[in-house]
PDB file of N, CA and C in Angstrom:
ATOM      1  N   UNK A   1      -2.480  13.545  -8.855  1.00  0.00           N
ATOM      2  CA  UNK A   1      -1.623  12.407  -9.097  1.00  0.00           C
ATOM      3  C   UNK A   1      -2.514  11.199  -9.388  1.00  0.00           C
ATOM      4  N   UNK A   2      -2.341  10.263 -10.290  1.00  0.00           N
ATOM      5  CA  UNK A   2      -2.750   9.265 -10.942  1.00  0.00           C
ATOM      6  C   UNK A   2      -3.110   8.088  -9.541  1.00  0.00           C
ATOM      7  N   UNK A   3      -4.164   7.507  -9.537  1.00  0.00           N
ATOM      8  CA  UNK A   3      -3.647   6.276  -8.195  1.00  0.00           C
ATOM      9  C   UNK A   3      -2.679   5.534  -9.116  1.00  0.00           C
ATOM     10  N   UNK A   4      -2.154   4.637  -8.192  1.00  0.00           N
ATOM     11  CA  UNK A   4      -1.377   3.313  -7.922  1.00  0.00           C
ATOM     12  C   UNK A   4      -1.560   2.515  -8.790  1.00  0.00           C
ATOM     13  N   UNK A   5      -0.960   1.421  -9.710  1.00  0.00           N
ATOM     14  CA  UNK A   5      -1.608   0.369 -10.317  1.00  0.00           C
ATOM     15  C   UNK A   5      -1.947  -0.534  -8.676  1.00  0.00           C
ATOM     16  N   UNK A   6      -2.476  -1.871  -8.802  1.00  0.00           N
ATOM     17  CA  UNK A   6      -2.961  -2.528  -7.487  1.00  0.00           C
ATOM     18  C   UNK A   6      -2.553  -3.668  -8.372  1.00  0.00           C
ATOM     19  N   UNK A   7      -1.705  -4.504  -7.628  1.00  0.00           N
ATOM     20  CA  UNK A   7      -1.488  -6.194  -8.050  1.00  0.00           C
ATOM     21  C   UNK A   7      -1.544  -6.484  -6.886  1.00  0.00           C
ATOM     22  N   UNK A   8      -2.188  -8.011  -7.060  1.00  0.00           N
ATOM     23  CA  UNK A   8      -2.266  -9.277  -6.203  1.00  0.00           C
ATOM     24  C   UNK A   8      -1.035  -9.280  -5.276  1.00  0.00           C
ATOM     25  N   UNK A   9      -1.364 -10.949  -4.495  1.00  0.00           N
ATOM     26  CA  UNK A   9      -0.216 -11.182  -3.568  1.00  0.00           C
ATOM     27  C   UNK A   9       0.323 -12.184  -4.835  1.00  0.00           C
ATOM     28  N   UNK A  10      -0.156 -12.771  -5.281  1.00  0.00           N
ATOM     29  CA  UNK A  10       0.199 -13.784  -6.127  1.00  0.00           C
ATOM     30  C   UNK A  10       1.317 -13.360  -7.228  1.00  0.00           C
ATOM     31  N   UNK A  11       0.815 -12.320  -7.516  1.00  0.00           N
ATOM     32  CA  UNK A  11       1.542 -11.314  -8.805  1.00  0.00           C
ATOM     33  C   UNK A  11       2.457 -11.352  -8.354  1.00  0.00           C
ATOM     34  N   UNK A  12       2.876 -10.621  -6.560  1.00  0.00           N
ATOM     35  CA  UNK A  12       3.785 -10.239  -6.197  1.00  0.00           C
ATOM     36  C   UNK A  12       4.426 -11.377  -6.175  1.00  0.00           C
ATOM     37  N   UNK A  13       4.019 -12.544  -5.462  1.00  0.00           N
ATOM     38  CA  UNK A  13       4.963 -13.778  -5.683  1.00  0.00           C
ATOM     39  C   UNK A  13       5.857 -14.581  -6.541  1.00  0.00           C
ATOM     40  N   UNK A  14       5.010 -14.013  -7.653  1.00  0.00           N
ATOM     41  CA  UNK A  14       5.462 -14.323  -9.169  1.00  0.00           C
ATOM     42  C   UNK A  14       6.575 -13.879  -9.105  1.00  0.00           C
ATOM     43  N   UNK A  15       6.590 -12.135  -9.193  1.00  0.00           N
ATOM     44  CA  UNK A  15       7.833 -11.742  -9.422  1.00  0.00           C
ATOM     45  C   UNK A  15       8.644 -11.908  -8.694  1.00  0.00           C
ATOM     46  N   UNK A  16       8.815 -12.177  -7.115  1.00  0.00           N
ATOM     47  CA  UNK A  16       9.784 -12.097  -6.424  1.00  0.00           C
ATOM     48  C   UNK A  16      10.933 -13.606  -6.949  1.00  0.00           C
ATOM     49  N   UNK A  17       9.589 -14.756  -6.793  1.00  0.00           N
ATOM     50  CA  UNK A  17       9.983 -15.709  -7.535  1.00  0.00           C
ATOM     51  C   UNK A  17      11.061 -15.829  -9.181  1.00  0.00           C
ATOM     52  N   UNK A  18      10.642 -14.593  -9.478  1.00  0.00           N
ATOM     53  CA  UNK A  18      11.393 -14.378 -10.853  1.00  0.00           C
ATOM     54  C   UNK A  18      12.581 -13.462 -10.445  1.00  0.00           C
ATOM     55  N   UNK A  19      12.980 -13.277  -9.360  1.00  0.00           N
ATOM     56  CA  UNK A  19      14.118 -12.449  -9.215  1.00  0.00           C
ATOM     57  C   UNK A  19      14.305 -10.966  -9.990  1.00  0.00           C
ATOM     58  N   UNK A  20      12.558 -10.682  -9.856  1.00  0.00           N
ATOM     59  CA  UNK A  20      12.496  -9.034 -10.156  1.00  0.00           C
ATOM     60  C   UNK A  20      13.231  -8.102  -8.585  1.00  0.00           C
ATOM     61  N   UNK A  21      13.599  -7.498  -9.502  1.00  0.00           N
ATOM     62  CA  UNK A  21      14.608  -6.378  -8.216  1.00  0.00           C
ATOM     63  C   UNK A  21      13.549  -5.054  -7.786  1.00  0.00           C
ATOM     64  N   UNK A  22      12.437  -5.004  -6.959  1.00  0.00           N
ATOM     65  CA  UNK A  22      12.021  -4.152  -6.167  1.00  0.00           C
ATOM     66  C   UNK A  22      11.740  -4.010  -4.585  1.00  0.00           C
ATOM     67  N   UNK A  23      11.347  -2.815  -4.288  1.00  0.00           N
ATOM     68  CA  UNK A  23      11.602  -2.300  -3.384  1.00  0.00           C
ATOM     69  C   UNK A  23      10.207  -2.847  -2.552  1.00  0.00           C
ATOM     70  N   UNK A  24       9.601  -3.676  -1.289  1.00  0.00           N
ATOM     71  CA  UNK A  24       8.627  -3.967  -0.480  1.00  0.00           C
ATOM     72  C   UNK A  24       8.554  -3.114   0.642  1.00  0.00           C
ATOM     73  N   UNK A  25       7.355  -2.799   0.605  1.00  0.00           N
ATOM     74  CA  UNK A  25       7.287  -1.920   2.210  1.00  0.00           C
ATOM     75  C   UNK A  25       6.031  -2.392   2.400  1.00  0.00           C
ATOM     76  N   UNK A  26       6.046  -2.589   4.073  1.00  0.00           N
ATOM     77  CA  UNK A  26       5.053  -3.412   4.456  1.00  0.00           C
ATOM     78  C   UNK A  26       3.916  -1.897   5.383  1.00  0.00           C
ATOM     79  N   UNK A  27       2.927  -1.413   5.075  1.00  0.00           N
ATOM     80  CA  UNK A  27       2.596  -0.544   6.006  1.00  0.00           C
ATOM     81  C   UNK A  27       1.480  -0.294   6.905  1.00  0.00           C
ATOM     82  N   UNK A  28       1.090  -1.745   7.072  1.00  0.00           N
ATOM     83  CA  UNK A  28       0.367  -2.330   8.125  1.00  0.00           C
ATOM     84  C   UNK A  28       0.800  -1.413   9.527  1.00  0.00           C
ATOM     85  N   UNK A  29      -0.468  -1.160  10.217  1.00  0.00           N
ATOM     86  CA  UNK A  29      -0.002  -0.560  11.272  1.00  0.00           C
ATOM     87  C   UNK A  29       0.083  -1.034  12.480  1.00  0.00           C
ATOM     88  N   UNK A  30       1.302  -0.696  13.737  1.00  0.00           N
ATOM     89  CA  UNK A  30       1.734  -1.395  14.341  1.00  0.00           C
ATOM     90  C   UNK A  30       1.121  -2.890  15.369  1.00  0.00           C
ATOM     91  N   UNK A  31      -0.201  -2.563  15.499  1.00  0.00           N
ATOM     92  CA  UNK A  31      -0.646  -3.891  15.846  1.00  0.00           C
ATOM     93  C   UNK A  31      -1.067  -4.912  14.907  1.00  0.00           C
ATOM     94  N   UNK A  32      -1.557  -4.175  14.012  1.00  0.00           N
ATOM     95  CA  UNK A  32      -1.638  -5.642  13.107  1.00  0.00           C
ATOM     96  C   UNK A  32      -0.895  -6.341  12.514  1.00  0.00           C
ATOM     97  N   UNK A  33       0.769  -5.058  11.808  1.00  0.00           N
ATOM     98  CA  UNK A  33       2.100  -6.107  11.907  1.00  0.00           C
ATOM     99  C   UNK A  33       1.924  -7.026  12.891  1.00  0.00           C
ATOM    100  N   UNK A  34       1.936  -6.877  14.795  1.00  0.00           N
ATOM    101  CA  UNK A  34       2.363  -7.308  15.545  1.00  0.00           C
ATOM    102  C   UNK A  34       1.454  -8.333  15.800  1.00  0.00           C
ATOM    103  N   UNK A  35       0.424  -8.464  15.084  1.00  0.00           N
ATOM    104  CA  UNK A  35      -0.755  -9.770  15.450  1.00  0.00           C
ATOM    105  C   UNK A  35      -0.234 -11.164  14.209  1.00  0.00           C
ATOM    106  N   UNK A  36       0.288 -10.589  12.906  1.00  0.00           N
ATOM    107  CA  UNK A  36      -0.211 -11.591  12.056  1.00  0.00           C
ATOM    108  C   UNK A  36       1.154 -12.394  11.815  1.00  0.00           C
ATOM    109  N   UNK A  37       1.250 -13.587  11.189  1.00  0.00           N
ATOM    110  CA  UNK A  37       1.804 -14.702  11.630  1.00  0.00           C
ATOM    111  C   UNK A  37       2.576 -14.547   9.889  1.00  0.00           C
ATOM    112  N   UNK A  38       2.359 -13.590   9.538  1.00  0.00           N
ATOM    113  CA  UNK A  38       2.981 -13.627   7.949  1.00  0.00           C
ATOM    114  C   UNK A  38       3.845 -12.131   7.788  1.00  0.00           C
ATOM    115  N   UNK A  39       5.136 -12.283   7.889  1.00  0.00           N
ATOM    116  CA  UNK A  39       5.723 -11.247   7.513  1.00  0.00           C
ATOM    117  C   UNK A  39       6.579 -11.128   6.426  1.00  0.00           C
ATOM    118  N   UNK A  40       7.085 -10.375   5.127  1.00  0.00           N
ATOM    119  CA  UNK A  40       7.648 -10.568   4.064  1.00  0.00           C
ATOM    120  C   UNK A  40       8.797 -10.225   4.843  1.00  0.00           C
ATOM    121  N   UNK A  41       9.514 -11.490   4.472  1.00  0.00           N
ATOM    122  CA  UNK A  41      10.757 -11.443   4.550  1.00  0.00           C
ATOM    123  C   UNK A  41      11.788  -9.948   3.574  1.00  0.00           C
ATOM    124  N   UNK A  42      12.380  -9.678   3.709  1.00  0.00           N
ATOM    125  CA  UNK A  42      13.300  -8.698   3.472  1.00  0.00           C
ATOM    126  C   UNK A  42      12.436  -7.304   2.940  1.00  0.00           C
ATOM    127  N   UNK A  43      10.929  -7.280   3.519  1.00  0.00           N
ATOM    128  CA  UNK A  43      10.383  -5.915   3.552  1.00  0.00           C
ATOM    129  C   UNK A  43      10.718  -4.962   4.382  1.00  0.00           C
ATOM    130  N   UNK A  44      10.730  -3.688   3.690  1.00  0.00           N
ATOM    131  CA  UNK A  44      10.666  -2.773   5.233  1.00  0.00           C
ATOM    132  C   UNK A  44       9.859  -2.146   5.352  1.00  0.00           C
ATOM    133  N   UNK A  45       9.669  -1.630   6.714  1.00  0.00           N
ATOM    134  CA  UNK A  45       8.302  -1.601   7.523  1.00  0.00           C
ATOM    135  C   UNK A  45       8.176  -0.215   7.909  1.00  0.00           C
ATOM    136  N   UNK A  46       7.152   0.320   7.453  1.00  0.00           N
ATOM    137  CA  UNK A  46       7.116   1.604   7.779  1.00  0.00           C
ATOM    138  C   UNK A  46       5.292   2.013   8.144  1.00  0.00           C
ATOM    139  N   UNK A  47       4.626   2.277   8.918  1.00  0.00           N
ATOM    140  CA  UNK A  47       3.008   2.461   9.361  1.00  0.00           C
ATOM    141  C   UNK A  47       3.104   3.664   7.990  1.00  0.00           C
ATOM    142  N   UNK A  48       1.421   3.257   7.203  1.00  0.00           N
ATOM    143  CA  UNK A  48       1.568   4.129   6.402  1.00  0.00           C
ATOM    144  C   UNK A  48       0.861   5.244   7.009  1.00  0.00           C
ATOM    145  N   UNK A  49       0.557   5.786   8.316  1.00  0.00           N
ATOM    146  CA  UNK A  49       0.112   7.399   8.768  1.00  0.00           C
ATOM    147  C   UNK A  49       1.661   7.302   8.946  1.00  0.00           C
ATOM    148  N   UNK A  50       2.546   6.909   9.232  1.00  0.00           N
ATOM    149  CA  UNK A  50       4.003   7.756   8.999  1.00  0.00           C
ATOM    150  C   UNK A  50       5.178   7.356   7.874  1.00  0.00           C
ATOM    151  N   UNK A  51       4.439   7.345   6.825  1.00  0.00           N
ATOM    152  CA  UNK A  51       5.156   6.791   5.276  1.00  0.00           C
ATOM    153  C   UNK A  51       5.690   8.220   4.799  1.00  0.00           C
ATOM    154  N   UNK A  52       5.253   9.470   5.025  1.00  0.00           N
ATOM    155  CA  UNK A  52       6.222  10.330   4.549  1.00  0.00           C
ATOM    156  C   UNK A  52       7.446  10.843   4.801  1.00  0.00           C
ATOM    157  N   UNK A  53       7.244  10.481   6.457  1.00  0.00           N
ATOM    158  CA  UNK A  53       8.623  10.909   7.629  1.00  0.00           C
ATOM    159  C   UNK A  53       9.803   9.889   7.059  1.00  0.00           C
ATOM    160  N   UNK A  54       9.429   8.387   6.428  1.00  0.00           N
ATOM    161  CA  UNK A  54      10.099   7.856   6.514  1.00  0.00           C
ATOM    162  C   UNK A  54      10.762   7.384   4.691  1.00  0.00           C
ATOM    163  N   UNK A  55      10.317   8.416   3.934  1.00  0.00           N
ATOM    164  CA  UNK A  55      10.218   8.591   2.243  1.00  0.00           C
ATOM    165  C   UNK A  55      12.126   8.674   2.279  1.00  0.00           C
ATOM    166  N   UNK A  56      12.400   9.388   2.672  1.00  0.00           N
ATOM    167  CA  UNK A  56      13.813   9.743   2.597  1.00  0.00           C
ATOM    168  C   UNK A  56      14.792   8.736   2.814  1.00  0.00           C
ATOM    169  N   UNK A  57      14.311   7.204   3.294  1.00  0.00           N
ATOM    170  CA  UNK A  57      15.003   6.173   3.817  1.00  0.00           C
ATOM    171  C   UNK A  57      14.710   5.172   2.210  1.00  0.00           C
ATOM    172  N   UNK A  58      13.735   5.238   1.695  1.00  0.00           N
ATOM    173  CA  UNK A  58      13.507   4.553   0.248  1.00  0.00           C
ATOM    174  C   UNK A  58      14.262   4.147  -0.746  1.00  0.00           C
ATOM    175  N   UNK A  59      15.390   3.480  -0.798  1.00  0.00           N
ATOM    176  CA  UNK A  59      15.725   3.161  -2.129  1.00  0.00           C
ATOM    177  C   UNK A  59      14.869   3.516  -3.381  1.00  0.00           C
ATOM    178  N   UNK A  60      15.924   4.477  -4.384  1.00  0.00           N
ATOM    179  CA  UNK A  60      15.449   4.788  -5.446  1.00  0.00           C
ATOM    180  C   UNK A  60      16.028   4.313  -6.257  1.00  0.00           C
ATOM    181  N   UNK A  61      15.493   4.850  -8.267  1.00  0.00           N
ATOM    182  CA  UNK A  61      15.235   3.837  -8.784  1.00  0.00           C
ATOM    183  C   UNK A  61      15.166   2.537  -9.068  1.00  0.00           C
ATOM    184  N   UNK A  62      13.644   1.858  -8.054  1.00  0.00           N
ATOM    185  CA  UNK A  62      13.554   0.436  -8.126  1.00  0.00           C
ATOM    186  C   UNK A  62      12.125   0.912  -8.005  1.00  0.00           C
ATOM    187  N   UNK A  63      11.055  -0.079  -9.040  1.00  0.00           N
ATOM    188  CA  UNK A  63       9.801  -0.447  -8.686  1.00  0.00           C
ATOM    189  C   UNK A  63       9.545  -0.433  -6.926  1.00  0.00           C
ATOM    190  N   UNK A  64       8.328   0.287  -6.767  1.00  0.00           N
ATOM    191  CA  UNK A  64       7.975   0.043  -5.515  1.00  0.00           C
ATOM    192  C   UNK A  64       7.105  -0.832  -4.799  1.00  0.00           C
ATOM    193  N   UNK A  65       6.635  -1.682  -4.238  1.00  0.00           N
ATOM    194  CA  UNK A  65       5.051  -2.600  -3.962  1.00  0.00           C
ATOM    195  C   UNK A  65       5.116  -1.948  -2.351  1.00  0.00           C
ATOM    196  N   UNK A  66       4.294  -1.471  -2.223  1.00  0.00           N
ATOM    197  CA  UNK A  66       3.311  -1.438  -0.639  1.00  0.00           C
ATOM    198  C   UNK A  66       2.262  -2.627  -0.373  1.00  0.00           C
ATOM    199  N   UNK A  67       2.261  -3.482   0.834  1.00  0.00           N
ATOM    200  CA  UNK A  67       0.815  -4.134   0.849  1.00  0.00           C
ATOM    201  C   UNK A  67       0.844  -3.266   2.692  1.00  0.00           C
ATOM    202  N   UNK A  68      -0.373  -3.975   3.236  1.00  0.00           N
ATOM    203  CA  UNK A  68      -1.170  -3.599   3.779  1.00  0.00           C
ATOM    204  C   UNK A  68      -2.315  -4.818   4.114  1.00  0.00           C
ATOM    205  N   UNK A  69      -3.577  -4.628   4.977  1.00  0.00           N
ATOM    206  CA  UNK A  69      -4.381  -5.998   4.928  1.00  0.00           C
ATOM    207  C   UNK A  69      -5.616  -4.758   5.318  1.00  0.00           C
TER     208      UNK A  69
END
């Protein structure tokens, strides 16, 4: 399988700002969600060592963005 394209936070801002319709998942794992002082609003949150258990919950067809730190 091909990797990922990789965009910025900025990119991402752009578009959200532009009222592009995709899907955010945040998959920071549980302490560092729980340390940092920045959370995307209307992301959902899934640790990516358990991103496959939770594949089946994904809204489909919509662009996807994952971040991470």
């Amino acid at each position: 399988m091909p990797a990922a394209p990789r965009i910025t936070a900025d990119v991402v801002k752009q578009r959200i700002e532009a009222g592009e319709d995709f899907i955010l998942i945040d998959v920071r794992n549980p302490q560092a969600w729980a340390e940092s002082e920045v959370k995307a609003r209307n992301a959902m949150r899934f640790p990516v060592d358990d991103l496959e258990q939770y594949l089946p919950r994904i809204p489909k067809g919509k662009p996807i963005v994952a971040y991470c730190t």
